[in-house]
Protein backbone atom coordinates (compact mmCIF):
# COMPACT_ATOMS: atom_id res chain seq x y z
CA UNK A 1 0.00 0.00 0.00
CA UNK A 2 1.20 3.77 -0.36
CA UNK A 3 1.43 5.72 2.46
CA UNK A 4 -1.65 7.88 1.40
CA UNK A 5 -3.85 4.46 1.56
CA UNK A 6 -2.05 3.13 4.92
CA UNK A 7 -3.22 6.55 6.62
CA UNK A 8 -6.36 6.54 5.25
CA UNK A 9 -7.24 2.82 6.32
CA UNK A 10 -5.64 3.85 9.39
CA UNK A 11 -8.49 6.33 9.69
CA UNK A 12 -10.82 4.10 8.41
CA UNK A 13 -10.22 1.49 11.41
CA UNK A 14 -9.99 4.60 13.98
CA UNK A 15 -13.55 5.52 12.90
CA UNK A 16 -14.85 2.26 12.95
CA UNK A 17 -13.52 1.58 16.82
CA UNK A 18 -14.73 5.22 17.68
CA UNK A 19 -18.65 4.10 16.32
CA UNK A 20 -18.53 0.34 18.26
CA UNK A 21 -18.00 2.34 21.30
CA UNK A 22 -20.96 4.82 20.91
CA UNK A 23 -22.99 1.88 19.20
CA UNK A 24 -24.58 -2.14 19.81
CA UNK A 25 -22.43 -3.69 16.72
CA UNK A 26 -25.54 -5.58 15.26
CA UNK A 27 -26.76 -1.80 14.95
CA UNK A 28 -23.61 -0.40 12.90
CA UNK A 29 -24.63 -0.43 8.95
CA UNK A 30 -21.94 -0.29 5.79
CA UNK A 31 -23.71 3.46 5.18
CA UNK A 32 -22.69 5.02 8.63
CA UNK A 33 -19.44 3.68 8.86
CA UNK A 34 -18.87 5.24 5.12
CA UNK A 35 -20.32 8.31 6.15
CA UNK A 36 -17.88 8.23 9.23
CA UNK A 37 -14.93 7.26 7.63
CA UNK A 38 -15.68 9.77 5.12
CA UNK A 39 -15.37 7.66 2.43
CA UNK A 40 -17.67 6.13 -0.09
CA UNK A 41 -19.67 2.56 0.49
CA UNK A 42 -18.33 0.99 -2.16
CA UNK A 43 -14.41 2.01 -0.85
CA UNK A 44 -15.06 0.02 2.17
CA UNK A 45 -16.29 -2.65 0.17
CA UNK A 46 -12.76 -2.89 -2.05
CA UNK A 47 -11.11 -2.27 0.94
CA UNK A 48 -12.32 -4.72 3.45
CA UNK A 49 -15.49 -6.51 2.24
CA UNK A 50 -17.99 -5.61 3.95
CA UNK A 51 -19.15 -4.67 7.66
CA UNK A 52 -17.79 -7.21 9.60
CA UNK A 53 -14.65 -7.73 7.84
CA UNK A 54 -14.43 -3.70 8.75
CA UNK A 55 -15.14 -4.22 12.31
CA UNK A 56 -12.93 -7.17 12.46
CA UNK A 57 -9.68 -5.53 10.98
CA UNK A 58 -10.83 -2.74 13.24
CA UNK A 59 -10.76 -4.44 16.50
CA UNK A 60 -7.80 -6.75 15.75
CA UNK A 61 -5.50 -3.77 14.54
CA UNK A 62 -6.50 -2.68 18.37
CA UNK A 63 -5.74 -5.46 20.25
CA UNK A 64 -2.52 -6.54 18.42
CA UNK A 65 -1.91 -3.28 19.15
CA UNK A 66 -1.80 -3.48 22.46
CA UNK A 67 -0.58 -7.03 23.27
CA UNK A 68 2.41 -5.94 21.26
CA UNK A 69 2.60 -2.95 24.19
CA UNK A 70 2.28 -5.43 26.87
CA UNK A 71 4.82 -8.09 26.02
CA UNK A 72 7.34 -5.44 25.67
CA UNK A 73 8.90 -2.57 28.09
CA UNK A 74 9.18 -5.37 31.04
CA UNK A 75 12.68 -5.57 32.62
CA UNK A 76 10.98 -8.56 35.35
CA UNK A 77 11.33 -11.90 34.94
CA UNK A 78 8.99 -14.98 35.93
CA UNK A 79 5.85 -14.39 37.67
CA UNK A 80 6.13 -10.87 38.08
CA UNK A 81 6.43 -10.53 34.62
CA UNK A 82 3.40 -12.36 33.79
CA UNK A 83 1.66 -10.58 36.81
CA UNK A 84 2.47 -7.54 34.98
CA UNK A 85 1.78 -8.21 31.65
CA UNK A 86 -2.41 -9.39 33.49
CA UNK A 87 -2.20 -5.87 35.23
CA UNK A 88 -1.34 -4.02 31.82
CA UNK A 89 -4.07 -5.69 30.04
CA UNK A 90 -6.45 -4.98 33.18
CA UNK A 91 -5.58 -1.79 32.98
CA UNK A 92 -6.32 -1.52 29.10
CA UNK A 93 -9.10 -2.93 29.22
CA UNK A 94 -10.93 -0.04 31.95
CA UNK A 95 -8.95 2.75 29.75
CA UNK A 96 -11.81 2.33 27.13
CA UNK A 97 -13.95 1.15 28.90
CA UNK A 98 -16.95 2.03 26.72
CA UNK A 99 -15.19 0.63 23.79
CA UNK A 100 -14.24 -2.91 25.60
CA UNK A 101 -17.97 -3.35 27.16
CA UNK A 102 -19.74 -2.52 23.74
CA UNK A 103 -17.50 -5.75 22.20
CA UNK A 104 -18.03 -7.98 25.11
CA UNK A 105 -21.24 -7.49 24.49
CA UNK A 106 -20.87 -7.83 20.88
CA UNK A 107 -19.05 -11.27 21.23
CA UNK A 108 -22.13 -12.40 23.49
CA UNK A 109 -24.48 -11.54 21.10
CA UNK A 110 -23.36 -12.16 17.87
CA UNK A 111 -22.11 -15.14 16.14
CA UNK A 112 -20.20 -13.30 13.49
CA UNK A 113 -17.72 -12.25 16.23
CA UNK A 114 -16.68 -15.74 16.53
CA UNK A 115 -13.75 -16.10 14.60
CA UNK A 116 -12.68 -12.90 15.89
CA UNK A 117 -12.48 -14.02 19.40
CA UNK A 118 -11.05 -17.06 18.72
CA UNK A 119 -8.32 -14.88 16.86
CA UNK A 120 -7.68 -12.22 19.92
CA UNK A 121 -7.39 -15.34 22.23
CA UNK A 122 -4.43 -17.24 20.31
CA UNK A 123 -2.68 -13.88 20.03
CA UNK A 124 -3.22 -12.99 23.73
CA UNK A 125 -2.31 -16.58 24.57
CA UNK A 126 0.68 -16.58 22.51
CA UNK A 127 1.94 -13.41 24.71
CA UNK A 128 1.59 -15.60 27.56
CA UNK A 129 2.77 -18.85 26.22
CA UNK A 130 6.84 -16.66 25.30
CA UNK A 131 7.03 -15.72 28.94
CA UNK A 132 6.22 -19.44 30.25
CA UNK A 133 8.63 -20.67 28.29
CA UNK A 134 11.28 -18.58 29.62
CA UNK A 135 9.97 -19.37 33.43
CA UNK A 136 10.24 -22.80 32.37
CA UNK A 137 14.15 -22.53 31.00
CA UNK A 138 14.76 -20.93 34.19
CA UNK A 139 13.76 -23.61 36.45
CA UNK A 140 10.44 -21.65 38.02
CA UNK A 141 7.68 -24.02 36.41
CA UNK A 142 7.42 -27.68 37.79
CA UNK A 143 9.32 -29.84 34.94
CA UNK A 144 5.91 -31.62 33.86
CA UNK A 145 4.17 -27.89 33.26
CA UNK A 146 2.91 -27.46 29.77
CA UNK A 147 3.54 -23.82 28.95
CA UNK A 148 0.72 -23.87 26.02
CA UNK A 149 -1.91 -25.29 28.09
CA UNK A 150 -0.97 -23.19 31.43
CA UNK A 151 -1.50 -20.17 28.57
CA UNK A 152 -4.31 -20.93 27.66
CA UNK A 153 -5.79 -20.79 30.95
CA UNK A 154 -3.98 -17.45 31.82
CA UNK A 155 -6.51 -16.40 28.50
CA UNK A 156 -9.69 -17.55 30.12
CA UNK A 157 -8.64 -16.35 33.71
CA UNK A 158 -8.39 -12.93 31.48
CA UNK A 159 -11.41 -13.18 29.59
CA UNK A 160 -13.72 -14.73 32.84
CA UNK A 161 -12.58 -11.66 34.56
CA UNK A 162 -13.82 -9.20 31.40
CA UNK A 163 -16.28 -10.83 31.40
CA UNK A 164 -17.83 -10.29 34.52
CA UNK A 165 -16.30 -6.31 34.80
CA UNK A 166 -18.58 -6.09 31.71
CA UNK A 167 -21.78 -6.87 33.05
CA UNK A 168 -20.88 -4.61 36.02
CA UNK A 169 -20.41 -7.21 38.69
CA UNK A 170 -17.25 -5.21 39.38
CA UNK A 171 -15.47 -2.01 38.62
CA UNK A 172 -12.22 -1.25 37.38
CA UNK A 173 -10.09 -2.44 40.78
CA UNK A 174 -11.99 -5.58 40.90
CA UNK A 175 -11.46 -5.83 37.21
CA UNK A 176 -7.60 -5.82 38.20
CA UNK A 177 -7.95 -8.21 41.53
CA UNK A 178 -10.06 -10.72 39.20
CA UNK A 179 -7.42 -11.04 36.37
CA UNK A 180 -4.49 -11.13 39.51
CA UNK A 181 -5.89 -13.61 41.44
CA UNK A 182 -6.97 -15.96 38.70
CA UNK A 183 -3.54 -15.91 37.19
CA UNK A 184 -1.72 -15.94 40.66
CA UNK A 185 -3.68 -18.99 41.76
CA UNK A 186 -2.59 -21.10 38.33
CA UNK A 187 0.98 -19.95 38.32
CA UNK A 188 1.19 -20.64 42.03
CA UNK A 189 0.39 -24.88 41.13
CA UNK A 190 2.44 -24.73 38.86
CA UNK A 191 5.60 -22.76 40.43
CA UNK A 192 8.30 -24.43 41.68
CA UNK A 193 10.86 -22.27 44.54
CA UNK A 194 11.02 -19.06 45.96
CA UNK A 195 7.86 -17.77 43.43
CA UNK A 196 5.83 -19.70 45.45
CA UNK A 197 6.03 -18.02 48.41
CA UNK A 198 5.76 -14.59 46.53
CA UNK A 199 2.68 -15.79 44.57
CA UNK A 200 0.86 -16.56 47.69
CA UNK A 201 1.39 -13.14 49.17
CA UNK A 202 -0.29 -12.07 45.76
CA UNK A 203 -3.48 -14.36 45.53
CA UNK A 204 -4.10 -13.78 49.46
CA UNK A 205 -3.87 -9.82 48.76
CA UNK A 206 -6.00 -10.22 45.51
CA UNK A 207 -8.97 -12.40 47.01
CA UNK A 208 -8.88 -9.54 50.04
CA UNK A 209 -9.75 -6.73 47.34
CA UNK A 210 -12.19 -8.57 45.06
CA UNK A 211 -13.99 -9.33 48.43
CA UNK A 212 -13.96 -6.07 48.98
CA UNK A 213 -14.75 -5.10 46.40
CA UNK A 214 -17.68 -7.39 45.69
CA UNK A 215 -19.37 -6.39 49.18
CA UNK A 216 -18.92 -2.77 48.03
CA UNK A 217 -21.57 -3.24 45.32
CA UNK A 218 -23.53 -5.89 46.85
CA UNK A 219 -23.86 -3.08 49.86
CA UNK A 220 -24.83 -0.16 46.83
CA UNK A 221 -26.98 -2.69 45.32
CA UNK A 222 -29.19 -3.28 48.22
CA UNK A 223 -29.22 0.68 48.82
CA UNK A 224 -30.73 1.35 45.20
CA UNK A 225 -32.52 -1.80 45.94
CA UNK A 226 -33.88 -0.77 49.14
């Protein structure tokens, strides 16, 4: 592509995450993200197919976006590494928040989000699998660990936690003590050493906050309730 096309795509895909945000997906037509993107229908439709091929590219230039920002700029090593890399994508996930609830909701709701989600977990997964690996070389995982499969259920612990932040079960700090203690409690069976100890000390501080936390708006709840 030339650079005039790149920055207009660019724009294109900017637009497009902009209007999920303010918008239910199943609601978003080809005409209003044209109009939007300030471009013509039939652009979009030499450019990327057609509305959900649009929102697609859209939301994976996002995310790849910012797994690519969370696997990198970490001096740590082991579990605080991986620890980090859940509180960085905790604490993406509340910066747009609008943005992040209207695609939960979207991937609830609508089976053309399918592939897409399957797509944003491998990549998120594969961020996780790098950094098991290297725990692994390094003698911190028990020796029969499978770093692929212990990934995968970093993802869910992840996505479990979104999930329930999304319906507004929690806010943002039980967003963070969900995706924390889920991944705390699954490295700490598999973590062999000194992480162990330090692992503990995080899932016991964790499960104090999203207690907290959860008889915070179980006490609001009963107020508006009330």
């Amino acid at each position: 592509m030339t650079e005039q096309k790149l920055e207009r795509r660019g724009r294109i895909l900017e637009s497009a995450r902009q209007l999920i945000a303010e918008r239910p997906y199943r609601e978003i037509t080809v005409r209003e993200l044209a109009r939007r993107c300030g471009v013509s229908v039939p652009t979009l439709y030499n450019q990327f197919g057609g509305k959900d091929a649009l929102l697609a590219a859209a939301v994976e230039a996002h995310f790849r976006a910012g797994f690519a920002d969370i696997a990198e700029g970490d001096e740590r090593a082991g579990p605080d590494r991986i620890l980090g890399l859940v509180r960085r994508v905790a604490a993406r996930t509340s910066e747009l928040a609008e943005y992040h609830q209207s695609l939960l909701q979207a991937f609830a709701e609508s089976r053309e989000t399918e592939s897409l989600q399957h797509s944003l977990g491998v990549e998120l997964t594969a961020v996780f699998v790098g950094q098991l690996e290297d725990m692994k070389a390094r003698r911190q995982l028990a020796a029969w660990i499978d770093p692929g499969t212990l990934a995968v259920q970093l993802t869910t612990a992840c996505i479990s936690a979104s999930v329930v932040w999304g319906q507004g079960l929690v806010g943002d700090q039980g967003l963070e003590a969900f995706m924390l203690h889920g991944a705390a409690v699954l490295l700490l069976a598999a973590a062999r050493g000194r992480s162990r100890t330090e692992l503990e000390a995080v899932v016991r501080e964790t499960q104090a906050r999203f207690a907290k936390e959860l008889a915070s708006i179980t006490t609001e709840t009963q107020q508006n309730t009330g």
